[in-house]
PDB file of N, CA and C in Angstrom:
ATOM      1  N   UNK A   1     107.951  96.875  96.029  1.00  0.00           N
ATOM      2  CA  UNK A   1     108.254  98.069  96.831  1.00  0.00           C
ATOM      3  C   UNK A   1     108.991  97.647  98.101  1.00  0.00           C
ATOM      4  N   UNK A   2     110.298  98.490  98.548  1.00  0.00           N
ATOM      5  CA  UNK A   2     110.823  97.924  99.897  1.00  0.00           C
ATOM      6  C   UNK A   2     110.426  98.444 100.594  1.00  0.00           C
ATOM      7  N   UNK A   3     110.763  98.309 102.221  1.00  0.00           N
ATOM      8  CA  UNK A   3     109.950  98.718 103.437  1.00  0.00           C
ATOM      9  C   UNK A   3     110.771 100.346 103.166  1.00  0.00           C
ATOM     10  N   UNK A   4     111.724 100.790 102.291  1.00  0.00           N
ATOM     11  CA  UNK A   4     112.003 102.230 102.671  1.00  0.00           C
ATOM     12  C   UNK A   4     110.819 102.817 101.553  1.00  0.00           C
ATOM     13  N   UNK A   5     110.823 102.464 100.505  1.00  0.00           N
ATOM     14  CA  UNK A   5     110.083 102.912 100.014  1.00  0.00           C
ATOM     15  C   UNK A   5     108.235 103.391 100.075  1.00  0.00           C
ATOM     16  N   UNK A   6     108.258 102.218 100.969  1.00  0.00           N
ATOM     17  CA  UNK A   6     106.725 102.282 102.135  1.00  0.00           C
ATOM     18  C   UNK A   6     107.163 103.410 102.471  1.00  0.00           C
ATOM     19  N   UNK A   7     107.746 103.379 103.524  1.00  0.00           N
ATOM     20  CA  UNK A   7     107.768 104.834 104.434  1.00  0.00           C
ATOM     21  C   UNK A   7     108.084 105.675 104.053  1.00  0.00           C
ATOM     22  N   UNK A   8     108.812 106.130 102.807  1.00  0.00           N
ATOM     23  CA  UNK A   8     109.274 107.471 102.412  1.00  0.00           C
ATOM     24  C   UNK A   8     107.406 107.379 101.731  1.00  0.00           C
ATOM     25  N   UNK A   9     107.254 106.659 100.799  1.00  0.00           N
ATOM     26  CA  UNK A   9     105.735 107.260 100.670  1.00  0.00           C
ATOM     27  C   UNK A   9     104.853 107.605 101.547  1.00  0.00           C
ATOM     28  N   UNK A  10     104.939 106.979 102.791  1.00  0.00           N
ATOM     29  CA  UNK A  10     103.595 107.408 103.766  1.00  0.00           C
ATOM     30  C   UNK A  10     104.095 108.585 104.345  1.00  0.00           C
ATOM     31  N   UNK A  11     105.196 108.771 104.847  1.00  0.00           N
ATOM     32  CA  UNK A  11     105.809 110.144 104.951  1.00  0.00           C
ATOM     33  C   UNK A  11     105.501 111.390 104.244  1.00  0.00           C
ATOM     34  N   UNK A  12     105.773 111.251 102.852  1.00  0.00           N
ATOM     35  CA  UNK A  12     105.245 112.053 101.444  1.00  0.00           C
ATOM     36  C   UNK A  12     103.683 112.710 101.865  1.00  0.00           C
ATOM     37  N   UNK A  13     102.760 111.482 102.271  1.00  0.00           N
ATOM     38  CA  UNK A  13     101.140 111.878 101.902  1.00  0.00           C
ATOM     39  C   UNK A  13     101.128 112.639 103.042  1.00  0.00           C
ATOM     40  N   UNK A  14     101.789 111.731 104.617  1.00  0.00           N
ATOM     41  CA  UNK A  14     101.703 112.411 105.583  1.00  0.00           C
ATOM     42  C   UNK A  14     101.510 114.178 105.962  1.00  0.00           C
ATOM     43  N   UNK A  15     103.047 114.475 105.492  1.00  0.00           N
ATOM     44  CA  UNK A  15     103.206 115.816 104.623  1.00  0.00           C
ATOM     45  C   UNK A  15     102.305 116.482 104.026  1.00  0.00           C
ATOM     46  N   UNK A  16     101.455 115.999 103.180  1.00  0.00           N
ATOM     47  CA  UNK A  16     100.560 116.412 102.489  1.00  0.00           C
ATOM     48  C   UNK A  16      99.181 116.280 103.053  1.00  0.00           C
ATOM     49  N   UNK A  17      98.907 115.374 103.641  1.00  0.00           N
ATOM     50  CA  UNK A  17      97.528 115.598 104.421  1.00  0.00           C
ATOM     51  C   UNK A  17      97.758 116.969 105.774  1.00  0.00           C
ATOM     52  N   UNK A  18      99.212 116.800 106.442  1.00  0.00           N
ATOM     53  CA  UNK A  18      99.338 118.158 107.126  1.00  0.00           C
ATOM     54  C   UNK A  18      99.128 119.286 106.821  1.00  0.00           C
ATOM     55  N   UNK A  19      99.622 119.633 105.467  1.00  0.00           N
ATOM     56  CA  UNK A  19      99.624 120.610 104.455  1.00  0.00           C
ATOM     57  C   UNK A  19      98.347 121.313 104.353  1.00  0.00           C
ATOM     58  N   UNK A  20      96.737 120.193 104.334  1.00  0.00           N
ATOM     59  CA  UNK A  20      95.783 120.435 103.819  1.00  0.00           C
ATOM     60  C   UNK A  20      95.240 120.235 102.403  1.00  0.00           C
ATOM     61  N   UNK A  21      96.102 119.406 102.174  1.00  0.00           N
ATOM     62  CA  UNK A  21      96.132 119.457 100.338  1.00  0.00           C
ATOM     63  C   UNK A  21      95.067 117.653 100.440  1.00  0.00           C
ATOM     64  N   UNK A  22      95.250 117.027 101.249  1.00  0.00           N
ATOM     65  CA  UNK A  22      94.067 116.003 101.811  1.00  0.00           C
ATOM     66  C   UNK A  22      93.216 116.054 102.834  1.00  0.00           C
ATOM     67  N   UNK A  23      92.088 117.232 102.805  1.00  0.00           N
ATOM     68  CA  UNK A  23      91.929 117.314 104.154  1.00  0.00           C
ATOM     69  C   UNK A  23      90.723 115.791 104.543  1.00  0.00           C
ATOM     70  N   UNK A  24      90.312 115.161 103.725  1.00  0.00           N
ATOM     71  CA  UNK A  24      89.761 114.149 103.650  1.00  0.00           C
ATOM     72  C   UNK A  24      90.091 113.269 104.421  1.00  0.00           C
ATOM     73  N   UNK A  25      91.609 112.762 104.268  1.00  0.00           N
ATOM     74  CA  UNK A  25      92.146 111.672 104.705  1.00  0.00           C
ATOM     75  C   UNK A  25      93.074 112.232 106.533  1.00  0.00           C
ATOM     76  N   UNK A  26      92.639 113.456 106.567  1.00  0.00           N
ATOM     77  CA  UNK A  26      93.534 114.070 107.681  1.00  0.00           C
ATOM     78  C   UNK A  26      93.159 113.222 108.994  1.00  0.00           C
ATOM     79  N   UNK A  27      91.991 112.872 109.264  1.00  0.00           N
ATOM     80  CA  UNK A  27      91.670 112.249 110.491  1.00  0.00           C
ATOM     81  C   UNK A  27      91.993 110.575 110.877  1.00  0.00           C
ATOM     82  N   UNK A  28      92.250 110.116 109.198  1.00  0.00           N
ATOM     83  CA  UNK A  28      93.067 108.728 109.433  1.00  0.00           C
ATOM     84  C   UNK A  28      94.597 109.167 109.776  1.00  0.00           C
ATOM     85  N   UNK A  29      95.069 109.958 109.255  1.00  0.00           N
ATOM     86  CA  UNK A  29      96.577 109.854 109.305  1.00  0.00           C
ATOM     87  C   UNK A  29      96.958 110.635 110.363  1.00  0.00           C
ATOM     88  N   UNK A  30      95.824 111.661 111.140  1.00  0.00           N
ATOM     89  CA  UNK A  30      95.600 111.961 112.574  1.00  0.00           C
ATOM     90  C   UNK A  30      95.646 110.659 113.971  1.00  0.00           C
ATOM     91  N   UNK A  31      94.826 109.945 113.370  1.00  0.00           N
ATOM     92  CA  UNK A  31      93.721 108.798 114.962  1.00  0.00           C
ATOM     93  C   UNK A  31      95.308 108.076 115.473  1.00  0.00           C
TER      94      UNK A  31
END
């Protein structure tokens, strides 16, 4: 995996924990 591909994925979940669709993981990708 390259370093763009890192970040377009953490971007992706990012997105998606904003969303609410992770509200689990919201306070790591919050802190």
């Amino acid at each position: 995996m390259t370093t763009v591909e890192a970040y377009e994925l953490g971007f992706e979940l990012g997105q998606l924990v904003r969303a609410g669709k992770f509200p689990m993981v919201a306070p790591l990708e919050l802190s």
